[in-house]
C-alpha atoms as a PDB file:
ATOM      1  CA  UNK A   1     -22.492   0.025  -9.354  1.00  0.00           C
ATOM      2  CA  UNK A   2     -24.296   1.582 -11.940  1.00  0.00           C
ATOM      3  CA  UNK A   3     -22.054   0.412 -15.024  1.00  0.00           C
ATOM      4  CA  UNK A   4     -21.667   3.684 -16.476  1.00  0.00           C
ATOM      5  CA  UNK A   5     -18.226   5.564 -16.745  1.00  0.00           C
ATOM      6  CA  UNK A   6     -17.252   8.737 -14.336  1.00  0.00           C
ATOM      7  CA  UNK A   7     -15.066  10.713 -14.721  1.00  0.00           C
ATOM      8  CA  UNK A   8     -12.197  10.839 -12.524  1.00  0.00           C
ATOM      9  CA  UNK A   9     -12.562  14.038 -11.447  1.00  0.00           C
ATOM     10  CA  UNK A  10     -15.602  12.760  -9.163  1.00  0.00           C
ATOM     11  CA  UNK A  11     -13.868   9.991  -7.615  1.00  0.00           C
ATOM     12  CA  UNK A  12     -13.772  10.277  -3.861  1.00  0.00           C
ATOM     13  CA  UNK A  13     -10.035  10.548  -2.137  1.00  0.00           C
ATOM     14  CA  UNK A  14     -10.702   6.529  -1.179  1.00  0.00           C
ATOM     15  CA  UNK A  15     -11.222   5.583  -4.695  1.00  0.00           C
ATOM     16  CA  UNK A  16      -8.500   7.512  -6.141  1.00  0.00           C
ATOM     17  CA  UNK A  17      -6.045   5.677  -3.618  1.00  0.00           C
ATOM     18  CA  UNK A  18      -7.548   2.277  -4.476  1.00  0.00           C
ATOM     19  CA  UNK A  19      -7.476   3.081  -8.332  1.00  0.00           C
ATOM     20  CA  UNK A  20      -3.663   4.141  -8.088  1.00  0.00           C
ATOM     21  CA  UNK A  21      -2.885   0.734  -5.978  1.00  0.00           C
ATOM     22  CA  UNK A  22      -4.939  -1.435  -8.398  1.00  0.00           C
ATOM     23  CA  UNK A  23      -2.951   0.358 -11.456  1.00  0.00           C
ATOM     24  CA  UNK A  24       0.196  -0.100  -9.789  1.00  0.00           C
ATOM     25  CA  UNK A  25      -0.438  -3.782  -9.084  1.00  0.00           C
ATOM     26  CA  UNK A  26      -1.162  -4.363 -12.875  1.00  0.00           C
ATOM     27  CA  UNK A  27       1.562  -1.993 -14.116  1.00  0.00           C
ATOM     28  CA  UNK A  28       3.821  -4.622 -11.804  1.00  0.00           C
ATOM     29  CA  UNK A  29       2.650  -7.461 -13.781  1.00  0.00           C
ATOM     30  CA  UNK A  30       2.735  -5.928 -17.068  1.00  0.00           C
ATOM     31  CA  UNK A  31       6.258  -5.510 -16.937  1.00  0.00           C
ATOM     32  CA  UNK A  32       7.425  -8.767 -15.347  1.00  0.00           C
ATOM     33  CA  UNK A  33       5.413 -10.571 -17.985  1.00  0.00           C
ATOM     34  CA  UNK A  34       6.866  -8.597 -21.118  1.00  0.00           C
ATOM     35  CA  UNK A  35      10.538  -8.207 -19.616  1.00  0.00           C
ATOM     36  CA  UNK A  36      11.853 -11.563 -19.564  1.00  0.00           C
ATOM     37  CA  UNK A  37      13.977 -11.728 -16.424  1.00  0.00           C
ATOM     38  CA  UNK A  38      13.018  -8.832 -14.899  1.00  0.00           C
ATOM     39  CA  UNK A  39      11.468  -9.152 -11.930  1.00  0.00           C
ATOM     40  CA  UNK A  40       9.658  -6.574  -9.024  1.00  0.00           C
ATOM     41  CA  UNK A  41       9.850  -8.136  -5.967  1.00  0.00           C
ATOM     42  CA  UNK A  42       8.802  -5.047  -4.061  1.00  0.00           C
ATOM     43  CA  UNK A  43       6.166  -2.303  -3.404  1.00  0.00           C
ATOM     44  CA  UNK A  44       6.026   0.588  -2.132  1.00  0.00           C
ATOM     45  CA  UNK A  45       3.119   2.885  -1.012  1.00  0.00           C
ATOM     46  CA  UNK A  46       3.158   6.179   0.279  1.00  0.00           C
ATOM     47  CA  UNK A  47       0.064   7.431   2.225  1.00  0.00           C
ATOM     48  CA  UNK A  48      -3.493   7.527   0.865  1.00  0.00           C
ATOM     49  CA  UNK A  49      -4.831   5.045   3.382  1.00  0.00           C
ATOM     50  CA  UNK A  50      -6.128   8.004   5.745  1.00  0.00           C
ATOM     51  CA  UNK A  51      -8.472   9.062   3.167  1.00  0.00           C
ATOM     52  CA  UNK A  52      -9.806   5.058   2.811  1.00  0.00           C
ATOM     53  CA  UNK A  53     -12.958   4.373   5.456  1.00  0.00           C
ATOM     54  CA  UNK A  54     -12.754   1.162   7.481  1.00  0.00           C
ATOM     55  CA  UNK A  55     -14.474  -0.971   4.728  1.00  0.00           C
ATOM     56  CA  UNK A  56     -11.991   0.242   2.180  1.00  0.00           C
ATOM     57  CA  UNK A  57      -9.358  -0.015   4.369  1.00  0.00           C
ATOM     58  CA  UNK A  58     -10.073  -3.425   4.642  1.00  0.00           C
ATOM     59  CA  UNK A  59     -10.272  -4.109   0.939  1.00  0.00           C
ATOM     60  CA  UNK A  60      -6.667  -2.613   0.223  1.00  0.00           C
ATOM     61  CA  UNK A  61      -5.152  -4.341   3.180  1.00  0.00           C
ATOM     62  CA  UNK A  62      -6.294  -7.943   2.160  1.00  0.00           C
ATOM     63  CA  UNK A  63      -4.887  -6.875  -1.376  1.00  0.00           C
ATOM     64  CA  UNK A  64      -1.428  -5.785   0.001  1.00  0.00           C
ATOM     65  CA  UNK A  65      -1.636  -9.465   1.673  1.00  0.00           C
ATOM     66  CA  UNK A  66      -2.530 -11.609  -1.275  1.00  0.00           C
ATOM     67  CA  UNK A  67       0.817  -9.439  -2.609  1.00  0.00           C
ATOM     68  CA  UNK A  68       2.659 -10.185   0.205  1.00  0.00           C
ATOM     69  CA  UNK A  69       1.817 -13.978   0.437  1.00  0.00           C
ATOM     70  CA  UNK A  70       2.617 -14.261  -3.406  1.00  0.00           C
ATOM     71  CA  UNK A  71       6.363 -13.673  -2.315  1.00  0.00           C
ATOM     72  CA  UNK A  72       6.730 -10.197  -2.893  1.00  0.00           C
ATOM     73  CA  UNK A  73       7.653  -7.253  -0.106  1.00  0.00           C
ATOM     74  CA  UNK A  74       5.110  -4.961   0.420  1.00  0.00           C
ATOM     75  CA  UNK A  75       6.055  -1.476   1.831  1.00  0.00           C
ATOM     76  CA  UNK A  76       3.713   1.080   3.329  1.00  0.00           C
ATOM     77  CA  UNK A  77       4.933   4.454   4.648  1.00  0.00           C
ATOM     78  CA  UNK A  78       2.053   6.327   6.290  1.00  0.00           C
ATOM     79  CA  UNK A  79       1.302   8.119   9.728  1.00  0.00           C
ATOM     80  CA  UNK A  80      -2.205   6.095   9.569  1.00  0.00           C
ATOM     81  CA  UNK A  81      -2.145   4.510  13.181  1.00  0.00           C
ATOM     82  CA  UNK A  82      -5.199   1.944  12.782  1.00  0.00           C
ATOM     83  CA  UNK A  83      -2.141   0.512  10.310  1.00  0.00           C
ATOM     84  CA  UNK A  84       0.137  -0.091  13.362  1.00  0.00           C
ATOM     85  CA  UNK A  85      -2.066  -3.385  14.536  1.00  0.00           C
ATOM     86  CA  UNK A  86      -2.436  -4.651  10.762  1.00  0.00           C
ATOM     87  CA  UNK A  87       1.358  -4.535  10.057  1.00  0.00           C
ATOM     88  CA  UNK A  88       3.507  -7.032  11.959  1.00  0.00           C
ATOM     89  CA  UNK A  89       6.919  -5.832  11.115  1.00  0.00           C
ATOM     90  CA  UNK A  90       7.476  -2.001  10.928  1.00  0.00           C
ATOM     91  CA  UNK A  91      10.738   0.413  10.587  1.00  0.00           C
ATOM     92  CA  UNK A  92       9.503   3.213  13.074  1.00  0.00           C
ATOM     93  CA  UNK A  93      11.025   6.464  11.911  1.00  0.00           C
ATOM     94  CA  UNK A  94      11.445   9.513  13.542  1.00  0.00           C
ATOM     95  CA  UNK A  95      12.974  13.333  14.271  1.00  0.00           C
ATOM     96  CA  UNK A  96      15.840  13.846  16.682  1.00  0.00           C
ATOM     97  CA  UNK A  97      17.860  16.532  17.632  1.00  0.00           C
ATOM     98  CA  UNK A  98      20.659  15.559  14.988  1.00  0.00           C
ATOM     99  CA  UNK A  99      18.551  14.267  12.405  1.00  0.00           C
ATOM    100  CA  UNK A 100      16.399  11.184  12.167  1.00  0.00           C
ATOM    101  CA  UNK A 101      16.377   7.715  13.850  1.00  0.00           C
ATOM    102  CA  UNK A 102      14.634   4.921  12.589  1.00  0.00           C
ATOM    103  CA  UNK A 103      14.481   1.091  14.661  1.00  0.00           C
ATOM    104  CA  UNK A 104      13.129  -2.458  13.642  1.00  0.00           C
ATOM    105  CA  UNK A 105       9.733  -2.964  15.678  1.00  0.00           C
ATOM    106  CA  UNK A 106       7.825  -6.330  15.536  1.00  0.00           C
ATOM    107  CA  UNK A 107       4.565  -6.739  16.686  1.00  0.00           C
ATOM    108  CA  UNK A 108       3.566  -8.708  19.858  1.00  0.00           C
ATOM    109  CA  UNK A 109       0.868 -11.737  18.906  1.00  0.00           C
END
């Protein structure tokens, strides 16, 4: 870190995607605290972890957790597949002939 500002426009794809989730997070708690009895409960993210490298990866997911243990439901849709053995509890979606199908799946421990 050199302590000097950049512009966005050279952040890497990894940094962009960890700057969204870290504006979302606070964006969260900005408007529970001002709205009374308003509360989010929930997240959802959509993609950006396949442009995240295993060290960043690792950074976001233990984020998402602290989330998740502070009571709140965390929701990631992405086609990432190192996500599969991070998540334990997944809705598996996918094409059919007549549309979509989607099923509960649970990872093994």
């Amino acid at each position: 870190m050199s302590g000097t500002c950049r512009s966005v426009e050279t952040l890497s794809g990894g940094e962009q995607f960890l700057a969204s989730l870290s504006l979302a997070f606070g964006l969260s708690d900005v408007v529970q605290s001002y709205s009374g009895a308003v509360r989010l409960d929930s997240i959802f993210i959509d993609e950006g972890f396949g442009s995240l490298d295993t060290d960043t990866l690792d950074t976001a997911m233990r984020a998402l957790e602290s989330i998740r243990q502070s009571g709140r439901v965390v929701g990631i849709i992405s086609h990432v597949s190192e996500l599969q053995s991070r998540i334990p509890t997944m809705i598996r979606i996918w094409k059919t002939a007549s549309g979509s199908a989607a099923a509960k799946v649970i990872a093994e421990d």
